[in-house]
C-alpha atoms as a PDB file:
ATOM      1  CA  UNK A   1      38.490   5.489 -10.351  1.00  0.00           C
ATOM      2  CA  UNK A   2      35.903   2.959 -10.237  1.00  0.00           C
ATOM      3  CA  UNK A   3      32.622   4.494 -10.197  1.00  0.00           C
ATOM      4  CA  UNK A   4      28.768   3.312  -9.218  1.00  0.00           C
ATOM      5  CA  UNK A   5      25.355   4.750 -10.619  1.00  0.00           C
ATOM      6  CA  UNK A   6      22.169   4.487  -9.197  1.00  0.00           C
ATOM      7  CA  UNK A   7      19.391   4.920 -10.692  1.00  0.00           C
ATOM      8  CA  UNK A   8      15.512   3.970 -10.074  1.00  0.00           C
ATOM      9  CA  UNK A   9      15.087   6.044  -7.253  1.00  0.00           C
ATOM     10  CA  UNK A  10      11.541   8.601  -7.169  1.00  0.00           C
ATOM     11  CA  UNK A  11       8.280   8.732  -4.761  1.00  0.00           C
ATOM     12  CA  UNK A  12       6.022   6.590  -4.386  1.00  0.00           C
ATOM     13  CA  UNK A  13       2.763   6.226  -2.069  1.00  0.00           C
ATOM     14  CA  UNK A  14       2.825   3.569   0.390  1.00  0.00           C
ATOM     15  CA  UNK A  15       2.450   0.456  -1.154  1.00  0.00           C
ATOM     16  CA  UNK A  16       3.933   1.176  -4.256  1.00  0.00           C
ATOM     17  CA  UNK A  17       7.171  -0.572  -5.248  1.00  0.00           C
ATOM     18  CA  UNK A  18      10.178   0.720  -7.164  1.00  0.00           C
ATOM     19  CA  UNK A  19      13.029  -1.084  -8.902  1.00  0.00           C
ATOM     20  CA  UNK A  20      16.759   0.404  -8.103  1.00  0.00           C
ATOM     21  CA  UNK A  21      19.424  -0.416 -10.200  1.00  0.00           C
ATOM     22  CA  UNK A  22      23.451  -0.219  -9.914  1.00  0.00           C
ATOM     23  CA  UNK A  23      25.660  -0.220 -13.153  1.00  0.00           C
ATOM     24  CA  UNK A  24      29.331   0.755 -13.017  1.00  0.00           C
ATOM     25  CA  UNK A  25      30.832   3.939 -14.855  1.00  0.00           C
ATOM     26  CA  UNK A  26      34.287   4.258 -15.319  1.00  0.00           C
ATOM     27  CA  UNK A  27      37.304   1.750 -15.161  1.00  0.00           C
ATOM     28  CA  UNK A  28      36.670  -2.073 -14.974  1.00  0.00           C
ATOM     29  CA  UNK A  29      36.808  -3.626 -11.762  1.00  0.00           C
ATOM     30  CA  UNK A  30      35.575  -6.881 -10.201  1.00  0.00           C
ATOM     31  CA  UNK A  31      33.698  -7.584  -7.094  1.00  0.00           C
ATOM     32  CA  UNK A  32      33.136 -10.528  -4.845  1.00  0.00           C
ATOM     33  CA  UNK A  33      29.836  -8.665  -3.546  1.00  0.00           C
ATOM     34  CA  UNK A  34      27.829  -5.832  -4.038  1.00  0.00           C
ATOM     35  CA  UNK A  35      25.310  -4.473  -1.740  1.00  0.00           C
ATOM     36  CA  UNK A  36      23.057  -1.749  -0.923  1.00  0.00           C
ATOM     37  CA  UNK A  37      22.793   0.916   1.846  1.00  0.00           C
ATOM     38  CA  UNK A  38      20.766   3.782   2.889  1.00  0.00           C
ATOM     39  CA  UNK A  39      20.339   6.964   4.857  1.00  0.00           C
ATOM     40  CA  UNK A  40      17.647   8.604   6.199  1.00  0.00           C
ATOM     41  CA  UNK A  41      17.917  11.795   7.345  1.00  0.00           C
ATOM     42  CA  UNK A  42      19.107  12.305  10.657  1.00  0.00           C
ATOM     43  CA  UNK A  43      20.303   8.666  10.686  1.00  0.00           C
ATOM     44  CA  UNK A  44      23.348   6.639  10.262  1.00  0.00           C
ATOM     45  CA  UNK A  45      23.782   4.346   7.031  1.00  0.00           C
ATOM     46  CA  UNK A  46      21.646   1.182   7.533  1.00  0.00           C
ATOM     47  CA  UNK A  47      22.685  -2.230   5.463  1.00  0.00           C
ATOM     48  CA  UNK A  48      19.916  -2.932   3.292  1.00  0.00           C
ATOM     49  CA  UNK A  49      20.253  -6.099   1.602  1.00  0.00           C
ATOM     50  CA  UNK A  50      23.559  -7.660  -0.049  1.00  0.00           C
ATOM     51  CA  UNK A  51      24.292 -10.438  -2.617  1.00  0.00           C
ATOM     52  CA  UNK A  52      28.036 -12.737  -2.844  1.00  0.00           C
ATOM     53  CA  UNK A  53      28.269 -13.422  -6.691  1.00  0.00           C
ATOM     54  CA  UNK A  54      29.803 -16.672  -6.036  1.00  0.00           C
ATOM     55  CA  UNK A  55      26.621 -18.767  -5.393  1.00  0.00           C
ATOM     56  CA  UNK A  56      24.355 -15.955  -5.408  1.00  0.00           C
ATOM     57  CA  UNK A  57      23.393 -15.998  -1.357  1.00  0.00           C
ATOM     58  CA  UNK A  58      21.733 -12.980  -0.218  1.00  0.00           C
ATOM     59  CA  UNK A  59      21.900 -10.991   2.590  1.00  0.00           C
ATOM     60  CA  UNK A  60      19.123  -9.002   3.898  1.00  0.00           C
ATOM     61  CA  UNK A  61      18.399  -6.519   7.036  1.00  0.00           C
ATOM     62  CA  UNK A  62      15.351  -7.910   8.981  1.00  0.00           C
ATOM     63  CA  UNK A  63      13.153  -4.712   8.304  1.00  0.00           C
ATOM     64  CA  UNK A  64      13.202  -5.358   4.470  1.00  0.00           C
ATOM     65  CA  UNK A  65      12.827  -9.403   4.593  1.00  0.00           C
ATOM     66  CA  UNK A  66       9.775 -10.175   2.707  1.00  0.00           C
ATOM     67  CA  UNK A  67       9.471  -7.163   0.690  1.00  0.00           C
ATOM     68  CA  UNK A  68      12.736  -6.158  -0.797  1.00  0.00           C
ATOM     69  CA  UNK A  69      14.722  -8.690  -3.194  1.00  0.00           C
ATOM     70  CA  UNK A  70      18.256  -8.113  -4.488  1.00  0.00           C
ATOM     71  CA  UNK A  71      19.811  -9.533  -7.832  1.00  0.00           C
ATOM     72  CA  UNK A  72      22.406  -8.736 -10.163  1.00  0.00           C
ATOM     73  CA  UNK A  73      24.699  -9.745 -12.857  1.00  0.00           C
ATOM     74  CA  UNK A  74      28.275 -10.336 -12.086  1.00  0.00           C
ATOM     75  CA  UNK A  75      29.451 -10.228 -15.939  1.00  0.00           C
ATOM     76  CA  UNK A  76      28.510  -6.251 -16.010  1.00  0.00           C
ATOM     77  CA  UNK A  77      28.860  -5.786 -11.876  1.00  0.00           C
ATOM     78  CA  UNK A  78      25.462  -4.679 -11.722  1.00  0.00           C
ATOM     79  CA  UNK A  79      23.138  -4.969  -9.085  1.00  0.00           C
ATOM     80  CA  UNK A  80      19.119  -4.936  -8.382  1.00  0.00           C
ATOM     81  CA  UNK A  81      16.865  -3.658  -5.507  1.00  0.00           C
ATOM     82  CA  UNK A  82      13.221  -4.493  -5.802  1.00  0.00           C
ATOM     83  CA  UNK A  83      11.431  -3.013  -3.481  1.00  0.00           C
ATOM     84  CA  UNK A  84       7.727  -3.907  -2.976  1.00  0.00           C
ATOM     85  CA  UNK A  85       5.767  -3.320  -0.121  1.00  0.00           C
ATOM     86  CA  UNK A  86       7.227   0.283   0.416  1.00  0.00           C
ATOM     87  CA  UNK A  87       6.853   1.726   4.071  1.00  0.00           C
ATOM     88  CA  UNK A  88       7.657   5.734   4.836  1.00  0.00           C
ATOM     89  CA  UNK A  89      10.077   4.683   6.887  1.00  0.00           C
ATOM     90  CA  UNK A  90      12.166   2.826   3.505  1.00  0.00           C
ATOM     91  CA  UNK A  91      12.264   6.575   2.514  1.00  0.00           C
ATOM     92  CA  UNK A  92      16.453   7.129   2.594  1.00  0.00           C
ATOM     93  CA  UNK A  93      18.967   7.894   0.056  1.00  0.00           C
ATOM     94  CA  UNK A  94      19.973   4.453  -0.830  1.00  0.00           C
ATOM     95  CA  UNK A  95      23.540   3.388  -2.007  1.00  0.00           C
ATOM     96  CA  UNK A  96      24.472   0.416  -3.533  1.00  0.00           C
ATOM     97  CA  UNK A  97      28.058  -0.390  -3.072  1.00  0.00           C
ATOM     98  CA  UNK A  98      30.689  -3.319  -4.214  1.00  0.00           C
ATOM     99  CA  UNK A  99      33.629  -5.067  -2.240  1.00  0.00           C
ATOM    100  CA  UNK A 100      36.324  -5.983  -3.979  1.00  0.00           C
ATOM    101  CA  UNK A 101      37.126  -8.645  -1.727  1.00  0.00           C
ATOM    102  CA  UNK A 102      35.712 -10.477   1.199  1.00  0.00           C
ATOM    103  CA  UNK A 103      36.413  -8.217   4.096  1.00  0.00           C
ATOM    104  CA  UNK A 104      34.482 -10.407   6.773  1.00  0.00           C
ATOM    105  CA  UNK A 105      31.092  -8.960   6.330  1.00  0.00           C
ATOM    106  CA  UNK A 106      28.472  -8.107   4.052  1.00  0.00           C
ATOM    107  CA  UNK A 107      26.418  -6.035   6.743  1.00  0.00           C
ATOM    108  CA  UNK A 108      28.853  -2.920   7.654  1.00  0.00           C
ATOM    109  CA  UNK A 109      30.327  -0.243   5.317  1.00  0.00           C
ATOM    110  CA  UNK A 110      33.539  -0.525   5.859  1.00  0.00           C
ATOM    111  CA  UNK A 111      33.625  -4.027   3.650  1.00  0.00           C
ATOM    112  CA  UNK A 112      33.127  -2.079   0.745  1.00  0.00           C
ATOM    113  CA  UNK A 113      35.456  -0.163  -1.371  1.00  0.00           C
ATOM    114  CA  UNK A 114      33.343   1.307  -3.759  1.00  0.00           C
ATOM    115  CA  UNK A 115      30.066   3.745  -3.803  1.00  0.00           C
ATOM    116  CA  UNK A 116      27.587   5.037  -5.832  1.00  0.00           C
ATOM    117  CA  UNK A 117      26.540   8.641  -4.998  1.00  0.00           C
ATOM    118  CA  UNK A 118      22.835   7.372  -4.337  1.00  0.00           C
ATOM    119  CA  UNK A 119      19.201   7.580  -5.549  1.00  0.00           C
ATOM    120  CA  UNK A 120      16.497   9.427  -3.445  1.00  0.00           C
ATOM    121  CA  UNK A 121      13.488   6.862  -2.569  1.00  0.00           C
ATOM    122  CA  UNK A 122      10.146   8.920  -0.972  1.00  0.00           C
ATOM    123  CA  UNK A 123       7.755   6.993   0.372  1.00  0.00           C
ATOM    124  CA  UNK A 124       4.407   9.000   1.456  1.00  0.00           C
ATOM    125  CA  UNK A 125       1.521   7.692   3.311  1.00  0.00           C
END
Protein backbone atom coordinates (compact mmCIF):
# COMPACT_ATOMS: atom_id res chain seq x y z
CA UNK A 1 0.00 0.00 0.00
CA UNK A 2 1.15 3.34 -0.79
CA UNK A 3 1.57 5.29 2.23
CA UNK A 4 1.90 9.32 3.18
CA UNK A 5 3.72 10.94 6.30
CA UNK A 6 3.25 14.13 7.64
CA UNK A 7 5.25 15.68 9.58
CA UNK A 8 5.87 19.49 10.77
CA UNK A 9 2.83 19.81 12.53
CA UNK A 10 3.03 21.51 16.56
CA UNK A 11 1.56 24.92 18.20
CA UNK A 12 2.29 27.89 17.54
CA UNK A 13 1.02 31.50 18.77
CA UNK A 14 -0.66 33.54 16.30
CA UNK A 15 1.63 34.80 13.97
CA UNK A 16 3.99 32.20 14.04
CA UNK A 17 4.53 30.06 10.93
CA UNK A 18 5.26 26.35 10.59
CA UNK A 19 6.61 24.30 7.70
CA UNK A 20 4.57 20.84 6.94
CA UNK A 21 6.06 18.35 5.01
CA UNK A 22 4.73 15.08 3.03
CA UNK A 23 7.22 12.19 2.12
CA UNK A 24 5.94 8.78 1.01
CA UNK A 25 6.52 5.43 3.06
CA UNK A 26 6.01 2.32 1.55
CA UNK A 27 5.71 1.11 -2.18
CA UNK A 28 6.61 3.50 -5.10
CA UNK A 29 3.93 5.21 -6.73
CA UNK A 30 3.56 8.28 -8.96
CA UNK A 31 1.29 11.19 -8.81
CA UNK A 32 0.03 13.80 -11.18
CA UNK A 33 -0.81 16.05 -7.97
CA UNK A 34 -0.53 16.17 -4.47
CA UNK A 35 -2.38 18.35 -2.17
CA UNK A 36 -3.23 19.17 1.26
CA UNK A 37 -6.40 19.06 3.44
CA UNK A 38 -7.56 19.70 6.86
CA UNK A 39 -10.06 19.21 9.63
CA UNK A 40 -11.04 21.08 12.33
CA UNK A 41 -12.95 19.73 14.80
CA UNK A 42 -16.47 19.65 14.36
CA UNK A 43 -15.93 20.41 10.64
CA UNK A 44 -15.81 18.75 7.36
CA UNK A 45 -12.34 18.39 5.43
CA UNK A 46 -11.51 21.79 3.84
CA UNK A 47 -9.01 21.86 0.56
CA UNK A 48 -6.11 23.71 1.58
CA UNK A 49 -3.85 24.36 -1.15
CA UNK A 50 -2.76 21.86 -4.08
CA UNK A 51 0.13 21.71 -6.62
CA UNK A 52 -0.04 19.67 -10.52
CA UNK A 53 3.67 18.51 -10.93
CA UNK A 54 3.46 19.02 -14.54
CA UNK A 55 4.15 22.82 -14.69
CA UNK A 56 4.06 23.32 -11.12
CA UNK A 57 0.51 25.50 -10.96
CA UNK A 58 -0.86 25.80 -7.62
CA UNK A 59 -4.01 25.68 -6.23
CA UNK A 60 -5.02 27.44 -3.19
CA UNK A 61 -8.38 27.91 -0.94
CA UNK A 62 -9.11 31.71 -0.67
CA UNK A 63 -8.69 31.75 3.25
CA UNK A 64 -4.95 30.72 2.97
CA UNK A 65 -4.00 32.98 -0.27
CA UNK A 66 -1.28 35.19 0.82
CA UNK A 67 -0.03 33.32 3.69
CA UNK A 68 0.30 29.69 2.94
CA UNK A 69 2.66 28.46 -0.07
CA UNK A 70 2.85 24.88 -1.34
CA UNK A 71 5.93 23.15 -3.10
CA UNK A 72 7.28 19.88 -3.61
CA UNK A 73 9.47 17.58 -5.47
CA UNK A 74 7.99 15.21 -7.91
CA UNK A 75 11.28 12.90 -8.14
CA UNK A 76 10.63 11.76 -4.27
CA UNK A 77 6.55 12.65 -4.38
CA UNK A 78 7.00 14.94 -1.66
CA UNK A 79 5.18 17.86 -0.89
CA UNK A 80 5.52 21.35 1.20
CA UNK A 81 3.08 23.55 3.24
CA UNK A 82 4.47 26.81 4.47
CA UNK A 83 2.39 28.35 6.49
CA UNK A 84 3.06 31.96 7.64
CA UNK A 85 0.73 34.24 8.95
CA UNK A 86 -1.00 31.53 11.20
CA UNK A 87 -4.68 32.39 12.34
CA UNK A 88 -6.57 30.10 15.25
CA UNK A 89 -8.84 29.32 12.93
CA UNK A 90 -5.75 27.36 10.52
CA UNK A 91 -5.75 25.16 13.72
CA UNK A 92 -7.00 21.52 11.98
CA UNK A 93 -5.44 18.26 11.50
CA UNK A 94 -4.03 18.77 8.13
CA UNK A 95 -3.57 15.98 5.44
CA UNK A 96 -1.66 16.11 2.55
CA UNK A 97 -2.80 13.73 -0.05
CA UNK A 98 -1.68 12.59 -3.83
CA UNK A 99 -3.85 11.70 -7.01
CA UNK A 100 -2.68 9.35 -9.07
CA UNK A 101 -4.35 10.73 -11.92
CA UNK A 102 -6.30 13.73 -12.95
CA UNK A 103 -9.73 13.07 -11.63
CA UNK A 104 -11.23 16.59 -12.67
CA UNK A 105 -10.32 18.51 -9.63
CA UNK A 106 -7.73 19.46 -7.36
CA UNK A 107 -10.23 21.06 -4.73
CA UNK A 108 -12.45 17.92 -3.44
CA UNK A 109 -11.27 14.66 -1.76
CA UNK A 110 -12.51 12.37 -3.73
CA UNK A 111 -9.62 13.21 -6.58
CA UNK A 112 -7.24 11.70 -4.44
CA UNK A 113 -6.30 8.19 -3.88
CA UNK A 114 -3.89 8.40 -1.34
CA UNK A 115 -3.61 9.89 2.45
CA UNK A 116 -1.39 10.61 5.00
CA UNK A 117 -2.78 10.04 8.54
CA UNK A 118 -2.16 13.87 9.36
CA UNK A 119 -0.17 16.32 11.54
CA UNK A 120 -1.90 18.35 14.37
CA UNK A 121 -1.35 22.31 13.71
CA UNK A 122 -2.51 24.59 17.09
CA UNK A 123 -2.71 27.91 16.61
CA UNK A 124 -3.36 30.05 19.98
CA UNK A 125 -4.07 33.64 20.25
Amino acid sequence: QVQLVESGGGSVQAGGSLRLSCAPSGRTFSSYAMGWFRRAPGKESEFVAAIRWNGGATYYTESVKGRFTISGDNTKNTVYLQMNSLKPEDTAVYHCAAQSEYSGSYHYSFGYDYWGQGTQVTVSS
